[in-house]
Protein backbone atom coordinates (compact mmCIF):
# COMPACT_ATOMS: atom_id res chain seq x y z
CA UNK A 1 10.34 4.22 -22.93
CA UNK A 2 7.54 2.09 -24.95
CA UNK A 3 5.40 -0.27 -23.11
CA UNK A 4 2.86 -2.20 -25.35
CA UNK A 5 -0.03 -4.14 -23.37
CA UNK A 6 -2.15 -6.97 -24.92
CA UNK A 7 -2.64 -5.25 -28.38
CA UNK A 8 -4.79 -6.21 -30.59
CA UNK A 9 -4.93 -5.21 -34.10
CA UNK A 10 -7.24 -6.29 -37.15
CA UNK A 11 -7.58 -6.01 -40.49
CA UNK A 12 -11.53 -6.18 -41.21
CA UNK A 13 -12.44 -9.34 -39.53
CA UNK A 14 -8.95 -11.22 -39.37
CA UNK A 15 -7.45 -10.68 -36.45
CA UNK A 16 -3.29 -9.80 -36.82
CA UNK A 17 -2.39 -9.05 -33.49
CA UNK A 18 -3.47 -11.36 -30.51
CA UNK A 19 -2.19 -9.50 -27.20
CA UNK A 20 0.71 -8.30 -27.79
CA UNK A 21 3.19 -6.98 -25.22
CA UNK A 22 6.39 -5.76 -25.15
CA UNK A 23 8.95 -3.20 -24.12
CA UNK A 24 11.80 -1.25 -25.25
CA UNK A 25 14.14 0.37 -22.90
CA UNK A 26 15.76 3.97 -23.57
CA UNK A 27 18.90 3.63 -24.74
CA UNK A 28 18.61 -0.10 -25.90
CA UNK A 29 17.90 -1.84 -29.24
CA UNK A 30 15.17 -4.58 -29.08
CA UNK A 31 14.78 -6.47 -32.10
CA UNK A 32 11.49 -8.48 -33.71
CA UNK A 33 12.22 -11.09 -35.01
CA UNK A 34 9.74 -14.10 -37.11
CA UNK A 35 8.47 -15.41 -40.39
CA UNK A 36 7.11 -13.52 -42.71
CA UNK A 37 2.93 -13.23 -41.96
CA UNK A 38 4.08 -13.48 -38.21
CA UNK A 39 3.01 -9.41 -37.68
CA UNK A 40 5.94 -7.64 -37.46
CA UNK A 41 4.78 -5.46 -39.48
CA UNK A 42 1.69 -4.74 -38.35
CA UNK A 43 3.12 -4.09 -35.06
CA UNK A 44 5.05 -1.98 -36.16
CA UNK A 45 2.33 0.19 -38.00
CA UNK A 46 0.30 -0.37 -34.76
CA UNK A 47 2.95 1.70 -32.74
CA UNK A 48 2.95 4.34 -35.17
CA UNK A 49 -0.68 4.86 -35.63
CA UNK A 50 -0.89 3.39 -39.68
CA UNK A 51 -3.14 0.74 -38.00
CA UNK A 52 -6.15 1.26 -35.10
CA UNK A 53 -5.55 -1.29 -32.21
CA UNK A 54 -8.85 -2.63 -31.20
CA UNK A 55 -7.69 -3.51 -27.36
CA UNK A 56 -5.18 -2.70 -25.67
CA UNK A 57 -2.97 0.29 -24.78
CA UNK A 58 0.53 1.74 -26.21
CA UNK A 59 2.57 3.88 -23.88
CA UNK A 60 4.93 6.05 -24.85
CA UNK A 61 7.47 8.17 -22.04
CA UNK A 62 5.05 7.09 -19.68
CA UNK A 63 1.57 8.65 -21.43
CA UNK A 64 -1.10 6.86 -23.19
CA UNK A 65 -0.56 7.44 -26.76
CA UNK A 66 -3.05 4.57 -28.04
CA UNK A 67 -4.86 5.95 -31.19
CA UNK A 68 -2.98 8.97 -31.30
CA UNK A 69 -2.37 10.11 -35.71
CA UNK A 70 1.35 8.81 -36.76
CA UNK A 71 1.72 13.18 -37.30
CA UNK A 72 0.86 13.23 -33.82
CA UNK A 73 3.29 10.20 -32.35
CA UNK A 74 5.88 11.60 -34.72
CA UNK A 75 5.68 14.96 -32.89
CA UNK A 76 6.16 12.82 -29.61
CA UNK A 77 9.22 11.54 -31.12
CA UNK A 78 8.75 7.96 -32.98
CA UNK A 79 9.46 7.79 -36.52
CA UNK A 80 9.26 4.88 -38.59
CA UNK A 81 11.66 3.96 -41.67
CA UNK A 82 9.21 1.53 -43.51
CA UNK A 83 9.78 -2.02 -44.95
CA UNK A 84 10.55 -0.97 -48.41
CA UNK A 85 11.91 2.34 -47.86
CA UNK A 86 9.06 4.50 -49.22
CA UNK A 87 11.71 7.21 -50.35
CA UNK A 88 10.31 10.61 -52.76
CA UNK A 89 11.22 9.43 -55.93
CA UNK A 90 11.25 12.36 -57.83
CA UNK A 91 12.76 14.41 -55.47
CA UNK A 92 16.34 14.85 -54.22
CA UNK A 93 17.99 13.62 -51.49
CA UNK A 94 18.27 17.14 -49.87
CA UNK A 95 14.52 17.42 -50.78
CA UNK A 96 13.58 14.29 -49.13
CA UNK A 97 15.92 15.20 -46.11
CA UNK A 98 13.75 18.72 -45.87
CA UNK A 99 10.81 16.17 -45.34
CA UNK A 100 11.87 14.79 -42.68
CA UNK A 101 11.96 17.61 -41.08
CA UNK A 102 8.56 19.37 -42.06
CA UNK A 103 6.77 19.20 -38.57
CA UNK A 104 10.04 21.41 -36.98
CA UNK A 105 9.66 25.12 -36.37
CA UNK A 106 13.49 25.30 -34.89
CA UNK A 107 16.13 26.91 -36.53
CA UNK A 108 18.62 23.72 -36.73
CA UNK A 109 17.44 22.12 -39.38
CA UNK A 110 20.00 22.87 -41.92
CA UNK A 111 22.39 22.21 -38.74
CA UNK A 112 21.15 18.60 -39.03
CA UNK A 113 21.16 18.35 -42.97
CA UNK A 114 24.41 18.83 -42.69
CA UNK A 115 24.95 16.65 -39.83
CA UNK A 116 23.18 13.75 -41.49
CA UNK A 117 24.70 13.95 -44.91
CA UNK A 118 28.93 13.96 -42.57
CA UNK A 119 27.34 10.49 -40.75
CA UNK A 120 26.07 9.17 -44.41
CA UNK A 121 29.03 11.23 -46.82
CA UNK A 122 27.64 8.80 -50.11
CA UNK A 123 24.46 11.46 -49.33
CA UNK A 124 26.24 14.24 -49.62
CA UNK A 125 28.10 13.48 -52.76
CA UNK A 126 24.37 12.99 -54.71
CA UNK A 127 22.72 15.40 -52.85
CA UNK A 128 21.18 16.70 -55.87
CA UNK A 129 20.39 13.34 -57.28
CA UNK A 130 17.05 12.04 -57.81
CA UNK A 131 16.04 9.81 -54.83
CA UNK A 132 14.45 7.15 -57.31
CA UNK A 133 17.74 6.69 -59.29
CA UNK A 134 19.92 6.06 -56.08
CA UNK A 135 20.97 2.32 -55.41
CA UNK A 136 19.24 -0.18 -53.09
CA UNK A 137 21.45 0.93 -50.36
CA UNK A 138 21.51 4.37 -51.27
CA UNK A 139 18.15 4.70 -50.70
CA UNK A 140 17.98 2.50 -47.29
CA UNK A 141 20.64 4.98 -45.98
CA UNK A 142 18.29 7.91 -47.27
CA UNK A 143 15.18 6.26 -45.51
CA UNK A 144 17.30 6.33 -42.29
CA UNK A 145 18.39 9.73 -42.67
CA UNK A 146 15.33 11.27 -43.63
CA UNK A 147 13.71 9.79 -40.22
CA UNK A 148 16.76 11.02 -38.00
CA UNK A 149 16.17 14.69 -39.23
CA UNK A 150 12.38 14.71 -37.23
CA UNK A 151 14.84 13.87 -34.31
CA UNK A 152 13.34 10.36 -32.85
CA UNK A 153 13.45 9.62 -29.25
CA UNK A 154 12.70 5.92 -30.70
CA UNK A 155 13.51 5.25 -34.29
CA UNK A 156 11.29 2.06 -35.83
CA UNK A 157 13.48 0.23 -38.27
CA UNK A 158 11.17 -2.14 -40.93
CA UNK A 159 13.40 -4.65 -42.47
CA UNK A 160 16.15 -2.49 -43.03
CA UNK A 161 18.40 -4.97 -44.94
CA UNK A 162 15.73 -6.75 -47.23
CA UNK A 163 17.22 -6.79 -50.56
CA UNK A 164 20.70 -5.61 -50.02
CA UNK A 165 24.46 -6.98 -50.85
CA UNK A 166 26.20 -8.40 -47.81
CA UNK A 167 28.57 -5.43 -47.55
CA UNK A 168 25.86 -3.12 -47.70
CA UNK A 169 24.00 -5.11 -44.83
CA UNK A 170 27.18 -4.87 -42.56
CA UNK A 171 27.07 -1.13 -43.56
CA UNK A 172 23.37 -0.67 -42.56
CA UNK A 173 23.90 -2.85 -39.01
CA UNK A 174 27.16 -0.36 -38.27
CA UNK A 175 24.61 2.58 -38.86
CA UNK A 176 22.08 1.12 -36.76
CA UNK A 177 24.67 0.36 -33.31
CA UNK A 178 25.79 4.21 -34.14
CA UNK A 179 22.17 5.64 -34.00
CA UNK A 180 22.10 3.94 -30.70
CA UNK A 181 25.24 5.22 -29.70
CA UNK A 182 24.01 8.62 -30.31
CA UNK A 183 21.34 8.22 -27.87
CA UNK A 184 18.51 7.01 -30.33
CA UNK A 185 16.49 4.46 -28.93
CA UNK A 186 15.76 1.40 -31.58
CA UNK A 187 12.95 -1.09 -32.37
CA UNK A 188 14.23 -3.09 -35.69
CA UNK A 189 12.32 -5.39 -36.76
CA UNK A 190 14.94 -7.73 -38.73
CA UNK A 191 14.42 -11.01 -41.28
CA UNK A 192 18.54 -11.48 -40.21
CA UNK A 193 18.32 -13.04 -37.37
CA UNK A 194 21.71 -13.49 -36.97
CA UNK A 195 22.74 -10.14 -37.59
CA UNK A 196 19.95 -8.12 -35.65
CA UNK A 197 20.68 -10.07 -32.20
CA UNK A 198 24.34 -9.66 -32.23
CA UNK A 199 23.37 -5.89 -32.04
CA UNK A 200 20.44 -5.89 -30.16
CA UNK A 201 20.08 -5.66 -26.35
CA UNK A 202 16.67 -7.75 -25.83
CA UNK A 203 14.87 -9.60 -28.56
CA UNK A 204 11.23 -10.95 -29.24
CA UNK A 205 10.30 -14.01 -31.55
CA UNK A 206 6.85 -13.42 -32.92
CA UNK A 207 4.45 -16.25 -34.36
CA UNK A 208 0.61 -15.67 -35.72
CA UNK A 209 0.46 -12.37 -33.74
CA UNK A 210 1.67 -13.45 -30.50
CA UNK A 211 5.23 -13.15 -28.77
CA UNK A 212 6.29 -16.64 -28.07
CA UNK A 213 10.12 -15.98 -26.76
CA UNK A 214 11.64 -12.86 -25.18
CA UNK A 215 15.05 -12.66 -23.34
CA UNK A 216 18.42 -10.91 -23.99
CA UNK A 217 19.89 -10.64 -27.44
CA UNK A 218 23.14 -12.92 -26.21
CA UNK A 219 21.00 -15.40 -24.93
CA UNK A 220 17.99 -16.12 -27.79
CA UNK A 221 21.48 -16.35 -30.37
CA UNK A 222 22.06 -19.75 -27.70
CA UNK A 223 18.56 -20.52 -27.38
CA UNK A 224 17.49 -23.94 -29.31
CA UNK A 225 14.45 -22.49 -30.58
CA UNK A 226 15.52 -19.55 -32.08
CA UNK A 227 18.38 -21.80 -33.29
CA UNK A 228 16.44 -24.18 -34.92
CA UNK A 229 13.96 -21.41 -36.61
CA UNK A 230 15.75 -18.82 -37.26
CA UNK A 231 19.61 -18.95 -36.87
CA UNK A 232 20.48 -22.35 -38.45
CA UNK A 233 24.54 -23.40 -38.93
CA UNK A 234 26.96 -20.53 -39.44
């Protein structure tokens, strides 16, 4: 579905992103995984179109979408929930599910509301809350529902449990395996190791903008390496 080749992605002089590639399968969830400063992030807003890769090409469904606008990808079908949620604020949850939706001329977008707020019912019960005075949680859940209403072939996920109670992050990881049951493709990039390979199908450890390990999900949670770095005792 997305096939990333040798990307590379600056910020003014400093380069972030030194040749990336990578892949993500339809159907799957492939997880990134290092320390913070590794450029996670950055690939992340590389896919999407927030950052101009400088080599390199990004494929999407088999067509060159490298340098496309994120309007444009998102149209294409990849939407990005963002490391820190980037929710409206001072608008309500059924407002900020509306946005999600803005680029759609069909007529199933209330269809979908509706759908959205039966897979996240907290939603529907503050519907007509202020998105800025929801909870941690509350908002994470209203990030992920917001993106699901453009209807994403592949569905970016930045950090999605940074800053969350356990039970909510078990909540949140739930969500994510049931967006992929319901034929959402997933790229998460996760600082819970643990938790975002038990769920994934293929993972990638990055380090100073380069992949360094790849393999299955079931096999970098038995992998020294990732072990050692990432994983640690139970």
């Amino acid at each position: 579905m997305l096939n990333i080749t040798n990307i590379e992605t600056f910020y003014g002089k400093i380069q972030a992103l030194k040749g990336i590639t990578l892949n993500v399968e339809q159907g799957k969830i492939v997880t990134l995984l290092g320390a913070n400063g590794a450029g996670k992030t950055t690939t992340m807003k590389t896919i999407v179109g927030l950052l101009k890769p400088q080599n390199g090409k990004i494929e999407f469904l088999g067509e060159n979408v490298t340098g496309l606008r994120p309007d444009q990808l998102l149209r294409k079908g990849i939407a990005l929930v963002p490391e820190g949620r980037a929710i409206l604020g001072s608008m309500t949850v059924i407002e900020n599910l509306e946005m999600g939706a803005y680029h759609r001329k069909d007529n199933e977008i209330d269809k979908d509301v509706e759908k959205v707020m039966m897979h996240f019912p907290i939603l529907k019960e503050r519907k007509e809350q202020l998105g800025g005075t929801l909870s941690g949680g509350q908002q994470q859940m209203l990030a992920i529902a917001r993106a699901l209403l453009s209807r994403p072939k592949l569905l970016l996920l930045d950090e999605p449990s940074m800053g969350l109670a356990p039970l909510i992050v078990a909540d949140i990881f739930k969500i994510i395996r049931e967006i992929k049951d319901n034929g959402t493709t997933v790229l998460l990039v996760e600082q819970n190791a643990r938790q975002a390979l038990k769920i994934a199908d293929y993972g990638y450890v990055m380090e100073t903008g380069k992949i360094i390990i790849k393999g299955k999900a079931s096999d970098l949670l038995k992998d020294p390496r990732v072990v050692e770095a990432y994983l640690g005792k139970k």
